[in-house]
Structure formats: structure tokens, C-alpha cells
N, C-alpha and C. Protein backbone atom coordinates (compact mmCIF):
# COMPACT_ATOMS: atom_id res chain seq x y z
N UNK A 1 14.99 57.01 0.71
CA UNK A 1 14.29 55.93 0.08
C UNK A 1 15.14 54.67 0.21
N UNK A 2 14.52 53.52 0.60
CA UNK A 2 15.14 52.44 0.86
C UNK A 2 15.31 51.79 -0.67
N UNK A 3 16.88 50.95 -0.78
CA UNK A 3 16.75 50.32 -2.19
C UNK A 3 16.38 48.97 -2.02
N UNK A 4 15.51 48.40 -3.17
CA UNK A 4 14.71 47.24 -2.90
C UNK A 4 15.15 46.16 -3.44
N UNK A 5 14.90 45.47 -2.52
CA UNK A 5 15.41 44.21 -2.03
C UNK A 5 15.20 42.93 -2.99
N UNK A 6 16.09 41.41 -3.30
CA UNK A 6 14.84 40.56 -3.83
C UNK A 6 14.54 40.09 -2.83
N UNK A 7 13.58 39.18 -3.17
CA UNK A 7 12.97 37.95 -2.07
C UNK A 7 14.33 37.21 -1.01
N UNK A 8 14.96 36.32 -1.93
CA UNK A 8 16.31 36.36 -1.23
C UNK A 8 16.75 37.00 0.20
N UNK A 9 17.21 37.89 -0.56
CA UNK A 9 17.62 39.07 0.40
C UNK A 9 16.80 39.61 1.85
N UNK A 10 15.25 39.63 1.26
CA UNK A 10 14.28 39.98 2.09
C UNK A 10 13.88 38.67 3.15
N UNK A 11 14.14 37.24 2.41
CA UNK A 11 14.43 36.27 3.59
C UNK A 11 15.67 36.40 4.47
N UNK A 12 16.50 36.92 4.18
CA UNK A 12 17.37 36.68 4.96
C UNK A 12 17.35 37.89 6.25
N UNK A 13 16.99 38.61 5.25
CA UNK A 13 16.95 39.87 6.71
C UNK A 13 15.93 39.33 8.30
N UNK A 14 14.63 38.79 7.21
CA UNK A 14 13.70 37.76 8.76
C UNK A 14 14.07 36.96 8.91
N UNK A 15 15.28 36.36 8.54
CA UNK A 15 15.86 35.14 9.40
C UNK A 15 16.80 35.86 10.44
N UNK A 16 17.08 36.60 9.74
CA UNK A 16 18.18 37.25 10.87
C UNK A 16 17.59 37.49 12.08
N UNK A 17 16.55 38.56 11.54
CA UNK A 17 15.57 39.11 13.23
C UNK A 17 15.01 38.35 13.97
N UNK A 18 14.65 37.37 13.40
CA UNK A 18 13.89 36.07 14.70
C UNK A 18 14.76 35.35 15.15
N UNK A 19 16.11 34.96 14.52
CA UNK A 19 17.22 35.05 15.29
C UNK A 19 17.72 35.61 16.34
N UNK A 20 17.70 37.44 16.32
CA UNK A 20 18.30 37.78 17.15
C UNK A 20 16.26 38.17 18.43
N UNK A 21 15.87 38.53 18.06
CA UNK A 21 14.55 38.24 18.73
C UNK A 21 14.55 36.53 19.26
N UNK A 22 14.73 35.30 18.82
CA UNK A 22 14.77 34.62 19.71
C UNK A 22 15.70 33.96 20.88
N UNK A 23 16.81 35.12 20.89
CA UNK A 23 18.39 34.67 21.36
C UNK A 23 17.65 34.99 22.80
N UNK A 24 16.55 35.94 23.08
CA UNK A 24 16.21 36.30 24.52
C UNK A 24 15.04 35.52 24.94
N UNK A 25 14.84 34.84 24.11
CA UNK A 25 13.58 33.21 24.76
C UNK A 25 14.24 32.45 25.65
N UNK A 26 13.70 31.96 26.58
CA UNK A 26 14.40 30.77 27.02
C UNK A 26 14.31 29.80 26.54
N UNK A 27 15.45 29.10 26.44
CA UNK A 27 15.38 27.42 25.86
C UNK A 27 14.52 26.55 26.54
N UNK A 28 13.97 25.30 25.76
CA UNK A 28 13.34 24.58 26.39
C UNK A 28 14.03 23.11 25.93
N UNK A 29 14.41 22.85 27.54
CA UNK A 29 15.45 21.54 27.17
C UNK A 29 14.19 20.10 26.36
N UNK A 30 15.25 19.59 25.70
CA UNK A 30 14.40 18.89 25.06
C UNK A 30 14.51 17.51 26.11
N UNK A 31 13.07 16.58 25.35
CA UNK A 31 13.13 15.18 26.31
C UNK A 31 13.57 14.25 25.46
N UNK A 32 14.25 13.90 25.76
CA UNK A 32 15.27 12.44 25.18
C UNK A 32 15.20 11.28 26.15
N UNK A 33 14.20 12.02 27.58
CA UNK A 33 14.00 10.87 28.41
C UNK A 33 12.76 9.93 28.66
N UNK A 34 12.47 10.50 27.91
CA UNK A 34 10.95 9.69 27.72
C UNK A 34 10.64 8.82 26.39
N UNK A 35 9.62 7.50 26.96
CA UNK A 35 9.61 6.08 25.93
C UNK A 35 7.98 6.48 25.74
N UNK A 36 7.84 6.70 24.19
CA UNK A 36 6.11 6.37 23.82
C UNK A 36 5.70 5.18 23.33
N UNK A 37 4.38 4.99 23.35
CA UNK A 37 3.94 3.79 22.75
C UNK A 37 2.81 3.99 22.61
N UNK A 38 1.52 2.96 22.26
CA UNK A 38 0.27 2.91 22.00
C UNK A 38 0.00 1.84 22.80
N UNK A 39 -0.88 2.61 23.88
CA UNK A 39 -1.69 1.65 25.01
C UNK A 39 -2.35 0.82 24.11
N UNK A 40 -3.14 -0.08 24.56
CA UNK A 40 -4.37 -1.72 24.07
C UNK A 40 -3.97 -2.53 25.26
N UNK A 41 -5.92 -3.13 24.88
CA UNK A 41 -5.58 -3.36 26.10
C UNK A 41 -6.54 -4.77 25.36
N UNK A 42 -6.14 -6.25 25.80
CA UNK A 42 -6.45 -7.62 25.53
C UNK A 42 -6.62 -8.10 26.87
N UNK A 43 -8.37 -8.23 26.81
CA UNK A 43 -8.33 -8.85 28.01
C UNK A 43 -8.77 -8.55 29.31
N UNK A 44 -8.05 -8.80 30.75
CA UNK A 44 -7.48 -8.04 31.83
C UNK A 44 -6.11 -7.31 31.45
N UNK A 45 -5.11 -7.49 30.45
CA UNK A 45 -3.82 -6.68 30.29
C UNK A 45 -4.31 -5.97 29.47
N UNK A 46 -2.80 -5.18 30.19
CA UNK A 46 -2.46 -3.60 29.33
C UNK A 46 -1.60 -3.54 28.60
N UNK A 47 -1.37 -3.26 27.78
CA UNK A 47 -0.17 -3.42 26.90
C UNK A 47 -0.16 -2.01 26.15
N UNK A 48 1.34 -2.04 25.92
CA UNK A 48 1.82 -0.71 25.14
C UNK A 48 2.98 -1.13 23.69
N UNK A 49 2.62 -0.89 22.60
CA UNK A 49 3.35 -1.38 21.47
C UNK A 49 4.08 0.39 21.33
N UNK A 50 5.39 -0.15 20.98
CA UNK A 50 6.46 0.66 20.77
C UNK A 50 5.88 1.81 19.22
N UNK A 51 6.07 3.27 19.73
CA UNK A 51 5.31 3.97 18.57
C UNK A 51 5.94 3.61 17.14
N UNK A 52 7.17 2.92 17.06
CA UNK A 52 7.82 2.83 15.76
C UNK A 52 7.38 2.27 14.71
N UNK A 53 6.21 0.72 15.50
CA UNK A 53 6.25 -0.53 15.48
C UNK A 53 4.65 -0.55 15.10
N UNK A 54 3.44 0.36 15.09
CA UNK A 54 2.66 0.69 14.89
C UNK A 54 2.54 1.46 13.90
N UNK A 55 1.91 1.36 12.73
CA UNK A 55 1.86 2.60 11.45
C UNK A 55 0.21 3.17 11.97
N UNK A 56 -0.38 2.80 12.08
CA UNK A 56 -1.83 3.36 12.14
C UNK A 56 -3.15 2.97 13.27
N UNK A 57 -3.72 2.80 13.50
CA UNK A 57 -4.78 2.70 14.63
C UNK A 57 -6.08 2.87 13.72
N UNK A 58 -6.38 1.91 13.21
CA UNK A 58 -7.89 1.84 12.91
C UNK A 58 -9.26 1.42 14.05
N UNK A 59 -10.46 2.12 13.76
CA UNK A 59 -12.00 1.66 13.93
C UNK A 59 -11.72 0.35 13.19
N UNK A 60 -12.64 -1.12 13.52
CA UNK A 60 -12.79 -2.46 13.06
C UNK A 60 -13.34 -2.18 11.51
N UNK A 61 -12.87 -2.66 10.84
CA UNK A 61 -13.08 -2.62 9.52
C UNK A 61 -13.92 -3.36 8.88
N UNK A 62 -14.94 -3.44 7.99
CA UNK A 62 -15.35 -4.13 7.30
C UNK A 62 -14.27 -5.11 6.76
N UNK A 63 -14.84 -6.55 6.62
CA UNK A 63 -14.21 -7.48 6.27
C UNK A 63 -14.38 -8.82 5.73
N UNK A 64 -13.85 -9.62 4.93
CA UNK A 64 -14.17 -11.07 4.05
C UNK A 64 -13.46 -11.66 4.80
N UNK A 65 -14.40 -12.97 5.00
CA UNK A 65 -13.99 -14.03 6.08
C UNK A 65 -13.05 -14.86 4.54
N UNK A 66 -11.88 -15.40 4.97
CA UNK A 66 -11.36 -16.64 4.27
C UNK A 66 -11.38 -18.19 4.90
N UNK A 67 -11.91 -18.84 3.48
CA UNK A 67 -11.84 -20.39 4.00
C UNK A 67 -10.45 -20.55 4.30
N UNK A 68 -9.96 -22.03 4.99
CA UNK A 68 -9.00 -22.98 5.07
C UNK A 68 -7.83 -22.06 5.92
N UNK A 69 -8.62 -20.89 6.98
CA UNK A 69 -7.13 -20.16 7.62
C UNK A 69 -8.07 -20.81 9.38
N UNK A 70 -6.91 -20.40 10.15
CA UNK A 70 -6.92 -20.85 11.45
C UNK A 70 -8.26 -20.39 12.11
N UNK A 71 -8.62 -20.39 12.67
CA UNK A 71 -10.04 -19.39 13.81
C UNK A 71 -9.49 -17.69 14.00
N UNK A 72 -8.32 -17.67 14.39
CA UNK A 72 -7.73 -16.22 14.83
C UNK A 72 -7.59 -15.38 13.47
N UNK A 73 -7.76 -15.72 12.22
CA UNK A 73 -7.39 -15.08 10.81
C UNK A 73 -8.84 -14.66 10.48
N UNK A 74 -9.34 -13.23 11.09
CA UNK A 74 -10.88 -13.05 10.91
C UNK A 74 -11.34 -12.99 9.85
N UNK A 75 -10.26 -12.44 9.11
CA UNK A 75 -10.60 -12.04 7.24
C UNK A 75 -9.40 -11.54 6.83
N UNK A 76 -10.07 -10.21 5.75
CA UNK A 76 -9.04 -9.66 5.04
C UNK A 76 -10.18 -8.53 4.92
N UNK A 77 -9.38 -6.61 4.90
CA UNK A 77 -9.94 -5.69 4.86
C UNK A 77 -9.51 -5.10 3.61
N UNK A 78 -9.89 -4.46 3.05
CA UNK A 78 -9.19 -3.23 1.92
C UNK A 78 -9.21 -2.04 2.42
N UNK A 79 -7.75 -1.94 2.84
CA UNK A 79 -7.61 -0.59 3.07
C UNK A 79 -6.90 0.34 2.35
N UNK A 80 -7.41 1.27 1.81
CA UNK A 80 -6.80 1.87 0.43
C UNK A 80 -5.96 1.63 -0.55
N UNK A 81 -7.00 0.05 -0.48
CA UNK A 81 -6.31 -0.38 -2.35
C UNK A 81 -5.38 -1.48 -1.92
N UNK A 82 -5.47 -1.49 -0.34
CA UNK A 82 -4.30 -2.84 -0.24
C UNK A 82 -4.97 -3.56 0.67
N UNK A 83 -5.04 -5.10 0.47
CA UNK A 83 -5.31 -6.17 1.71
C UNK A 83 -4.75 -6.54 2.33
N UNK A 84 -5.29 -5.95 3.86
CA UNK A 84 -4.99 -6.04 5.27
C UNK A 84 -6.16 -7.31 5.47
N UNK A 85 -4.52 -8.23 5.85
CA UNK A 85 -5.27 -9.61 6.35
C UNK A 85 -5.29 -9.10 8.44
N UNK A 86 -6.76 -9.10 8.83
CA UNK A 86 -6.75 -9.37 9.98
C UNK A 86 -6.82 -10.02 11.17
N UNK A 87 -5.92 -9.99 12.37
CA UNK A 87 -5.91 -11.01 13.09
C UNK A 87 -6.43 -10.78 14.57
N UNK A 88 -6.92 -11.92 14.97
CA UNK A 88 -7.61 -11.68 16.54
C UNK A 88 -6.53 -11.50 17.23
N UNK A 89 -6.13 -10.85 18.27
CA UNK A 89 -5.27 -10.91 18.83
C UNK A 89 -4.94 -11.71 20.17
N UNK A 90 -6.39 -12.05 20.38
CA UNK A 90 -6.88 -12.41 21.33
C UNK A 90 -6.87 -13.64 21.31
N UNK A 91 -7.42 -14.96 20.48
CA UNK A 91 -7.96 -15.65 19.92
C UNK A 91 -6.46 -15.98 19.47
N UNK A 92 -5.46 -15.91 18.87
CA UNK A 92 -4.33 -16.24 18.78
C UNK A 92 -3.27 -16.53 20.05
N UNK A 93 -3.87 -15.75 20.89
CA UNK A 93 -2.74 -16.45 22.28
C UNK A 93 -3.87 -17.00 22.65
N UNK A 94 -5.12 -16.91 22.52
CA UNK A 94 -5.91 -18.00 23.67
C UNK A 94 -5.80 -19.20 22.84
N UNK A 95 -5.89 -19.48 21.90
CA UNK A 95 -5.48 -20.66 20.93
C UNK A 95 -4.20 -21.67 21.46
N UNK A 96 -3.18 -20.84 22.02
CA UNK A 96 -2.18 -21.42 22.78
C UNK A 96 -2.40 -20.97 24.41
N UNK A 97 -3.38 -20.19 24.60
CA UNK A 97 -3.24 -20.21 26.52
C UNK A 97 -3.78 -18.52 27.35
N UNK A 98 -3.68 -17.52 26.15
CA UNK A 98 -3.69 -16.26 27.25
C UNK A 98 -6.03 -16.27 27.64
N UNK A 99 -6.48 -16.93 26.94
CA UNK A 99 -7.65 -17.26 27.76
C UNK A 99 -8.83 -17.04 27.12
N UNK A 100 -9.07 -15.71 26.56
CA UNK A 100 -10.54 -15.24 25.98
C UNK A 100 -9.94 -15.33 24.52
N UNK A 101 -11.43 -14.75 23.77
CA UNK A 101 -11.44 -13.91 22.37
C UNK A 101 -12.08 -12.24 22.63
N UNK A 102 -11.93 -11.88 21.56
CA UNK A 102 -12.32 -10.10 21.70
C UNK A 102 -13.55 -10.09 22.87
N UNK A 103 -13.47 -9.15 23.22
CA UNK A 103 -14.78 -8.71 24.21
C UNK A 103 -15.88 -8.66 22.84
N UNK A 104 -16.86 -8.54 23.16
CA UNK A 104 -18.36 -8.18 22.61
C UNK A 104 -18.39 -7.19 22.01
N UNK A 105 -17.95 -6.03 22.89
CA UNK A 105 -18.04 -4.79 22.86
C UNK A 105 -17.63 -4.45 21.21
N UNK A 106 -18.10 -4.28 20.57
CA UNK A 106 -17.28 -3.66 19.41
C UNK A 106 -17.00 -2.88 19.05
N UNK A 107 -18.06 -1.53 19.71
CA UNK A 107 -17.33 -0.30 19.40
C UNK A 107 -16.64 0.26 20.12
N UNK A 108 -15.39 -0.27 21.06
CA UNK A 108 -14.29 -0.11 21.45
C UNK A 108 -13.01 -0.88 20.38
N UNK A 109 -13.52 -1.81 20.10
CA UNK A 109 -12.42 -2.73 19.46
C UNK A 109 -11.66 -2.02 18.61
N UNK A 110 -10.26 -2.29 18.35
CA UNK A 110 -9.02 -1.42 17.54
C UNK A 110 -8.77 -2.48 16.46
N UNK A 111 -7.81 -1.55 15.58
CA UNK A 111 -6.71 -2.33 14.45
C UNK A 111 -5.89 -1.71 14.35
N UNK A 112 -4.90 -2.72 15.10
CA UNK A 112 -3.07 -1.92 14.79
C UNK A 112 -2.34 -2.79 13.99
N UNK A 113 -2.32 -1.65 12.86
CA UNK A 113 -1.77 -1.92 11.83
C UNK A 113 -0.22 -1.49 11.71
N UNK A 114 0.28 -2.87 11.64
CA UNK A 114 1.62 -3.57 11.80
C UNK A 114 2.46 -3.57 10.24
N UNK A 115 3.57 -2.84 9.73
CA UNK A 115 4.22 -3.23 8.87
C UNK A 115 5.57 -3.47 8.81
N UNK A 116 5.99 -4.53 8.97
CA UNK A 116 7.22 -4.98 9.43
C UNK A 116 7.60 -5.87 7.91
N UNK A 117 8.77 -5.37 7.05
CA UNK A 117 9.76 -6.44 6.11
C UNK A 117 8.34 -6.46 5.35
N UNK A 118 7.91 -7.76 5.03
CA UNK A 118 6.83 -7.94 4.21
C UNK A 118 5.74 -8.40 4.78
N UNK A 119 5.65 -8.43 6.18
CA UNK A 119 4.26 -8.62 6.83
C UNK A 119 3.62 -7.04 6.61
N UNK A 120 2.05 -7.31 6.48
CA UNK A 120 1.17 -6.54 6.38
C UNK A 120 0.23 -6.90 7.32
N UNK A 121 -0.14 -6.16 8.18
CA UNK A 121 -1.19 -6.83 9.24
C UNK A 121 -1.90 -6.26 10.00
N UNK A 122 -3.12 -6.56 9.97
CA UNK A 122 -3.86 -5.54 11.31
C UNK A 122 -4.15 -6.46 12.55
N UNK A 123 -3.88 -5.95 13.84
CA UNK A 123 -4.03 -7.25 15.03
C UNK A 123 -5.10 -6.50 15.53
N UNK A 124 -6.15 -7.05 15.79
CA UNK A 124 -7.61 -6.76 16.59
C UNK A 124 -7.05 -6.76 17.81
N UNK A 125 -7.55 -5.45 18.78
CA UNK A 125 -7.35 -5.53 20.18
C UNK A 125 -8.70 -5.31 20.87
N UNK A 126 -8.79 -5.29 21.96
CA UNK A 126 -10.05 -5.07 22.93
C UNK A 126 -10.10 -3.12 22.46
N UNK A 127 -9.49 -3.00 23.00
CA UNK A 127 -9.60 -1.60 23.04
C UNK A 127 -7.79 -0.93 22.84
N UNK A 128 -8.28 0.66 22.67
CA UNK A 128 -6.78 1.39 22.26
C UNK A 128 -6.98 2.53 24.03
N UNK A 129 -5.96 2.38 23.97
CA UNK A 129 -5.92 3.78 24.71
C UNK A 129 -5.13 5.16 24.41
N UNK A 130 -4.73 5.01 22.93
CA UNK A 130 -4.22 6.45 22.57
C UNK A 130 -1.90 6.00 23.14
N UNK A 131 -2.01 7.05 22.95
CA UNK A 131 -0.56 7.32 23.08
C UNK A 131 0.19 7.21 24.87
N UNK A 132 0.79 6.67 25.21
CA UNK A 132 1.17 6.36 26.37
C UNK A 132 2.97 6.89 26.56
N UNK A 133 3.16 8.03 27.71
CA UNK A 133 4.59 7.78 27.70
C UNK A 133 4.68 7.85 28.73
N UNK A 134 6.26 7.20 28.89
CA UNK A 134 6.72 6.54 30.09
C UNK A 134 8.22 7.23 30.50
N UNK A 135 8.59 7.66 31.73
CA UNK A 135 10.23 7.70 31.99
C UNK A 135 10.82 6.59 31.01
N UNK A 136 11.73 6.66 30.43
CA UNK A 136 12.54 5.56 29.96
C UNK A 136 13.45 5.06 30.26
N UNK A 137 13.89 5.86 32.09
CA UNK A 137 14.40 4.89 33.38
C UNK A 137 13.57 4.04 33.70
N UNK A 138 11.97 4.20 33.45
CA UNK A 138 11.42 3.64 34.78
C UNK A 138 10.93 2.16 34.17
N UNK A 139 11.76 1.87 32.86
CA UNK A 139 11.61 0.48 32.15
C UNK A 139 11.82 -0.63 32.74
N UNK A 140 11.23 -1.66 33.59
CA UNK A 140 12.33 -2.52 34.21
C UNK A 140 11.65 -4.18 33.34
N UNK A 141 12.89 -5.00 33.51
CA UNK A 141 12.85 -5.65 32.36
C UNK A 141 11.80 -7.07 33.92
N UNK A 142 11.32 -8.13 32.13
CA UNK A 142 10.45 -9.11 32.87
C UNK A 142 11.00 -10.23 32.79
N UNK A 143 10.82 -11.13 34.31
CA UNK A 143 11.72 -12.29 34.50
C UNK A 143 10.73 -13.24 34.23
N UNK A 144 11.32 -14.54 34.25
CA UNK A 144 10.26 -15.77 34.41
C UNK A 144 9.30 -15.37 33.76
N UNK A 145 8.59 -15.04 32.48
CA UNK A 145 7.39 -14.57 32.02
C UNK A 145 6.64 -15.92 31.40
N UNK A 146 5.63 -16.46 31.37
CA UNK A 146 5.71 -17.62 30.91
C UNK A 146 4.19 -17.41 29.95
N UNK A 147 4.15 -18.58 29.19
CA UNK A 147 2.65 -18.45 28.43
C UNK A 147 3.04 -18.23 27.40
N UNK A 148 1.90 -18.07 26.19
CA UNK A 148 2.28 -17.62 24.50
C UNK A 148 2.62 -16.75 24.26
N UNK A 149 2.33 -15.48 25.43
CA UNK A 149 2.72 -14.49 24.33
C UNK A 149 4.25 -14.04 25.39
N UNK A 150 5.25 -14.08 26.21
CA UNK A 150 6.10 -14.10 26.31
C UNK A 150 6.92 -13.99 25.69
N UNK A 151 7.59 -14.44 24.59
CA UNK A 151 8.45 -14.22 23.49
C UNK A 151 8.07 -12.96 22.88
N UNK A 152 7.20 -12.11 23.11
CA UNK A 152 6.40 -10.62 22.19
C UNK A 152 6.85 -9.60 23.84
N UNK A 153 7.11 -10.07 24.77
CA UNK A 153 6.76 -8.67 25.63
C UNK A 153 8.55 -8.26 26.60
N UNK A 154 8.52 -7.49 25.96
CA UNK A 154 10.11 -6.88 25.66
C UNK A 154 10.22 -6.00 27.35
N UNK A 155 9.78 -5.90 28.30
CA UNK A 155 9.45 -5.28 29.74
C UNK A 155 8.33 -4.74 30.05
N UNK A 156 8.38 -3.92 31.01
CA UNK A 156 6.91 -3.29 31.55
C UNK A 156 7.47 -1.96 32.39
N UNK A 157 6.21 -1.39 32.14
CA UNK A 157 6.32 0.35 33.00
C UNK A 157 5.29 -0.11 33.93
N UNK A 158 5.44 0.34 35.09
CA UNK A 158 4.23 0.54 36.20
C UNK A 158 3.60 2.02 36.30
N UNK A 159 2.33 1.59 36.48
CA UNK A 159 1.19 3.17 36.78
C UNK A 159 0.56 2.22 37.87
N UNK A 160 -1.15 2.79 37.72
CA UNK A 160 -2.08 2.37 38.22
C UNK A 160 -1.94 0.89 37.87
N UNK A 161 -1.73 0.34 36.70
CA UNK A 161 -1.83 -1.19 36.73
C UNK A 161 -0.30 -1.12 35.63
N UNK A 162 -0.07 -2.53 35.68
CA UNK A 162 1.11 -2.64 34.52
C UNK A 162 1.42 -2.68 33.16
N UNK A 163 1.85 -1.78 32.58
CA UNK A 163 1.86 -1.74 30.80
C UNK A 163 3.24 -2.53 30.70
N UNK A 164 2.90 -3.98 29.62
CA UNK A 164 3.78 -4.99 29.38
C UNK A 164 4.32 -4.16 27.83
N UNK A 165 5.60 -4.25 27.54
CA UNK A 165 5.80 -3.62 26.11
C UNK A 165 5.77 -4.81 25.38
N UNK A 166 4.58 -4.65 24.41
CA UNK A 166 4.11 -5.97 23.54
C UNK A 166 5.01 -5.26 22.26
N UNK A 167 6.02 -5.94 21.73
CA UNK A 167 6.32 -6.41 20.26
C UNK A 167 5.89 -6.61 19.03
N UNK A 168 5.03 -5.51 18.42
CA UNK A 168 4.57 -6.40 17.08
C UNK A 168 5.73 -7.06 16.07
N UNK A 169 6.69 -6.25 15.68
CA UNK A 169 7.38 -6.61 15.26
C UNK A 169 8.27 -8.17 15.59
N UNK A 170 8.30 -8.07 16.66
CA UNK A 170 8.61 -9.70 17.08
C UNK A 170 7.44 -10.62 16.70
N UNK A 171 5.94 -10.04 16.87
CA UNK A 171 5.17 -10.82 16.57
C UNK A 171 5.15 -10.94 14.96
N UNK A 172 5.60 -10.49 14.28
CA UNK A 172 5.43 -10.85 12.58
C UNK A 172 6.35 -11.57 12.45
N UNK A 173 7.46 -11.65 13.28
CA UNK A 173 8.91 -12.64 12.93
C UNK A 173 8.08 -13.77 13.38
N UNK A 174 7.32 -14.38 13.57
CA UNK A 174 7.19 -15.87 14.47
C UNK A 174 6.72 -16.21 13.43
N UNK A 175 6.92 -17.39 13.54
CA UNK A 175 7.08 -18.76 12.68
C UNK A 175 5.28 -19.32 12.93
N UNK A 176 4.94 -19.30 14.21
CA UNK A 176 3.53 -19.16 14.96
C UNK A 176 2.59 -18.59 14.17
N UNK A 177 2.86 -17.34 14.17
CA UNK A 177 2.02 -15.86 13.35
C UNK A 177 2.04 -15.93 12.16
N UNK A 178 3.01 -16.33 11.45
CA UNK A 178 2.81 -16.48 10.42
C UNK A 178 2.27 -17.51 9.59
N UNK A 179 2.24 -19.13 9.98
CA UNK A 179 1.56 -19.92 9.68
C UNK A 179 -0.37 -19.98 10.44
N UNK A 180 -1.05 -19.59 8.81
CA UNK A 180 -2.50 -18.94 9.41
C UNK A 180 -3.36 -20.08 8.59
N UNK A 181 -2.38 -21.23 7.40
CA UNK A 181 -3.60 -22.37 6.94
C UNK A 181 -3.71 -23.23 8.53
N UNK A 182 -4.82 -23.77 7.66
CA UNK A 182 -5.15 -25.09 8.52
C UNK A 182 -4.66 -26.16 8.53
């Protein structure tokens, strides 16, 4: 008759055995070489925001337009109990130069929701494309970049077309972004 065990004890014995049961698995080296992000895409560009730098990915939200803010400040959303002021993303660099406002399309349109220090923010994009990773050799940095949003795009990965690494977090530091009266 076996003498019985507590719980304790009885964990430790199955820690032991999947221990020695997993000493004959093979390892699986881990990747430390690879960069993720969240594709969007404004526009003709592609862009990829750093996964750190992104808290959430919303569907377009219901929303209250506010008087006396810029054209690019669409409203303000409630999103569980807190107001997410939202911004065109589009409509904010074309304001200074990158060209359009949102596509039409709306049921593609995103909200990446940005929380950086004490910015709270959702930036309207054309569309999301989900999770994107990249070699994090194959980063090569961007020269001469010129236009508004330049100061936000930290390099680019090449595929089929080019993913620029857009900055939100740089974008909540600007002095730009953050002034939204009229």
C-alpha cells in the first residue's frame, strides 16, 4: 500500500516527471530575431506601428463631434467609461501635405488606440492589416524622408511594397498633435 501523499508533495512528484519526460523533446530555439508590429495602411502607404506602441485595434466607433477643435479631431468615443478623443490620421498629415482624408470605405476603417504618458488617443486609419513581422536585420533605416509625417517614421522593412515604421508614440510627443483648438 502506497502512503499518501499531500497535494504538495503530489505536485512535486508531476513536476518532476514532465521534467524528466521533457529532457527527451527537442528544444525549440527561441526567436529573438524577429520585429512585430501592426500593419495600416493611409492612403497609397503601408505602415507598421511598433506592437508596444499600440494597446488595442478597434472597429470605428460611435462618436460626438466637438466644436472649436481642428478638422482632423473627428470627436470623442466612450470606450469603457473613458473618452477616447479621435483623430483622422489622414486628414492630419494632409492638413500639412501627405494628400487625402479616410477612404469612404468604412467598413475597413481602424482605431489604434495609442497610450503614451498622458495622451489617450485613437488615430483613424484606412484600414488594419493585423500583425506584421519582420527579420529585425532586414530593418534598414530612411534617408532624406521629407513631408509631415517624417519626424513619426523611425525606418522601413521591404516585402511586396514598403512598410514605413510609423511612431505613435513620437506622434503624441508633437507639439503639432497635440495642439487640436482652433
Amino acid at each position: 500500500m502506497t502512503e499518501s501523499l499531500t497535494a504538495f508533495e503530489l505536485l512535486l512528484q508531476i513536476d518532476q516527471r514532465c521534467r524528466l519526460l521533457a529532457a527527451d523533446l527537442p528544444s525549440q530555439p527561441t526567436r529573438q530575431d524577429s520585429w512585430s508590429g501592426i500593419g495600416f495602411r493611409l492612403g497609397e502607404h503601408w505602415y507598421v506601428a511598433p506592437m508596444g506602441e499600440v494597446s488595442e485595434v478597434l472597429h470605428e466607433p460611435r462618436f460626438t463631434q466637438l466644436p472649436g477643435v481642428k478638422p482632423w479631431v473627428k470627436g470623442v468615443a466612450n470606450l469603457r467609461g473613458r473618452l477616447l478623443p479621435l483623430m483622422d490620421l489622414c486628414a492630419f498629415f494632409s492638413d500639412k501635405e501627405l494628400g487625402h482624408e479616410l477612404s469612404a470605405v468604412r467598413k475597413q476603417r481602424r482605431v489604434l488606440v495609442v497610450e503614451h504618458n498622458d495622451v489617450f488617443a485613437g488615430l483613424m486609419v484606412d484600414e488594419v492589416f493585423g500583425l506584421q513581422h519582420f527579420a529585425q536585420d532586414s530593418l534598414e533605416p530612411v534617408e532624406a524622408l521629407n513631408g509631415p509625417i517624417a519626424p513619426f517614421i523611425k525606418g522601413r522593412f521591404r516585402r511586396e511594397q514598403n512598410w514605413q515604421v510609423f511612431s505613435p508614440f513620437a506622434l503624441a510627443r508633437s507639439q503639432s498633435f497635440m495642439h487640436v483648438a482652433l
